[in-house]
Protein backbone atom coordinates (compact mmCIF):
# COMPACT_ATOMS: atom_id res chain seq x y z
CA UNK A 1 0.00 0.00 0.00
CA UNK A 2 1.05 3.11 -0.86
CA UNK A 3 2.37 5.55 1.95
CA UNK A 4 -1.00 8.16 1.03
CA UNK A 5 0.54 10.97 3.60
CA UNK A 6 3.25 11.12 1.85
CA UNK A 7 1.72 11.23 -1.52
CA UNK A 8 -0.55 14.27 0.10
CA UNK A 9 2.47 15.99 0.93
CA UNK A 10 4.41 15.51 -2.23
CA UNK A 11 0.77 17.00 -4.28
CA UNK A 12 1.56 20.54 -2.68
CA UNK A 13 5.07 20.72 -4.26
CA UNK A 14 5.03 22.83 -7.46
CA UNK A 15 4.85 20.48 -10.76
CA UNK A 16 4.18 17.46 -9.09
CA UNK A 17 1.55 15.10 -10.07
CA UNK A 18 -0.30 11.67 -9.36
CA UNK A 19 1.59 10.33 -12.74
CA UNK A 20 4.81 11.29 -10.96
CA UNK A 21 4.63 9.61 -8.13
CA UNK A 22 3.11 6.76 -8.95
CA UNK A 23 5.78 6.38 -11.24
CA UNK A 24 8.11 6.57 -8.73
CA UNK A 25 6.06 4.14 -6.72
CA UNK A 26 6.28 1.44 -9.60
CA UNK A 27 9.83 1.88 -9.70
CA UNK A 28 10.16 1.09 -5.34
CA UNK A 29 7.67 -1.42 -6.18
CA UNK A 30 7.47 -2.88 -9.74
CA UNK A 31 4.34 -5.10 -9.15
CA UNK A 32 2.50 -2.74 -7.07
CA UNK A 33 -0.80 -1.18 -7.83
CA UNK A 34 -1.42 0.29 -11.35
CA UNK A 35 -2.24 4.04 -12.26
CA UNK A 36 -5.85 3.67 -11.83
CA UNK A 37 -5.85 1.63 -8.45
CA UNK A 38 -3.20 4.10 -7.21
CA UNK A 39 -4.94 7.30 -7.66
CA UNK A 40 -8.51 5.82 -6.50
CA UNK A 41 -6.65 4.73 -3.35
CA UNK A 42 -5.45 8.13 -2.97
CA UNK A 43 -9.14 9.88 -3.88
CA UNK A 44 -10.45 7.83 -1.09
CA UNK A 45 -7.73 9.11 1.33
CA UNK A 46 -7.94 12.81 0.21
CA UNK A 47 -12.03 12.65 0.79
CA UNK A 48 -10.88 11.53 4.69
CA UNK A 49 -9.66 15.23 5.01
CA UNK A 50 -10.80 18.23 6.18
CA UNK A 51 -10.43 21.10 3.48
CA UNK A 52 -11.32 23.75 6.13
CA UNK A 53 -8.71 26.11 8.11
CA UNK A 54 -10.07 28.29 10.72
CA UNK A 55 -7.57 31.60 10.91
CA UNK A 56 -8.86 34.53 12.85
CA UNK A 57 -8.40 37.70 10.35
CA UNK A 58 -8.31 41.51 11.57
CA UNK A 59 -9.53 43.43 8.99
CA UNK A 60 -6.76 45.79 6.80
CA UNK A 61 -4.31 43.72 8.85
CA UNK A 62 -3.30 41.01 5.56
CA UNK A 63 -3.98 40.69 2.04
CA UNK A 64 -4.51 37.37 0.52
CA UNK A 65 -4.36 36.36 -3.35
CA UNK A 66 -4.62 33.04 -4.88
CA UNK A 67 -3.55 32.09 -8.08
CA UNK A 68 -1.95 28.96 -10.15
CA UNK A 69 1.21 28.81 -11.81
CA UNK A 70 4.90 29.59 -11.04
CA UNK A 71 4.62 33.21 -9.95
CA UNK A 72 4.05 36.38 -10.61
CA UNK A 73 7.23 38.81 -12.24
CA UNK A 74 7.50 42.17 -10.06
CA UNK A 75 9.63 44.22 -12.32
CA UNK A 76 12.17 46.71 -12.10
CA UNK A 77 12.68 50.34 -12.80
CA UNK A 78 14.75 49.10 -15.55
CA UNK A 79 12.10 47.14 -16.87
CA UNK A 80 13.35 43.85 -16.61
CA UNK A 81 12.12 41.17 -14.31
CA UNK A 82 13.53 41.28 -10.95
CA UNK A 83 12.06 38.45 -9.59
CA UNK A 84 9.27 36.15 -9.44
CA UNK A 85 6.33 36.15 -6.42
CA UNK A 86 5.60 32.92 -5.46
């Protein structure tokens, strides 16, 4: 059986996917589970956990933005990107 924390874990990295590691599972275990098994497995472990966070928030006091991708570019005076926002 796969180890399903870990695979939870590994999700949040940037570019990783189920393909990934469950390629790297076959390769630790070459008659484990296939694809298919593998990611229902971890479906059924994800719907065990709670999506909520509570955070208390003071209004002003943070700003929060949420997007997908690598990052944003904050550029310089000279026009050229300084660096990326992630």
């Amino acid at each position: 059986m796969p180890d399903l924390a870990y695979l939870h874990r590994e999700l949040k990295r940037p570019h990783m996917t189920l393909m990934l590691l469950w390629v790297e599972y076959r390769e630790a275990h070459p008659d484990g589970y296939g694809y298919t098994q593998f990611c229902e497995y971890y479906r059924r472990f994800a719907r065990t956990l709670s999506p909520t966070m509570r955070c208390r928030h003071v209004a002003g006091a943070k700003t929060f933005v949420d997007f997908a991708g690598d990052g944003l570019p904050i550029y310089g005076p000279d026009d050229e990107i300084a660096f990326y926002a992630t």
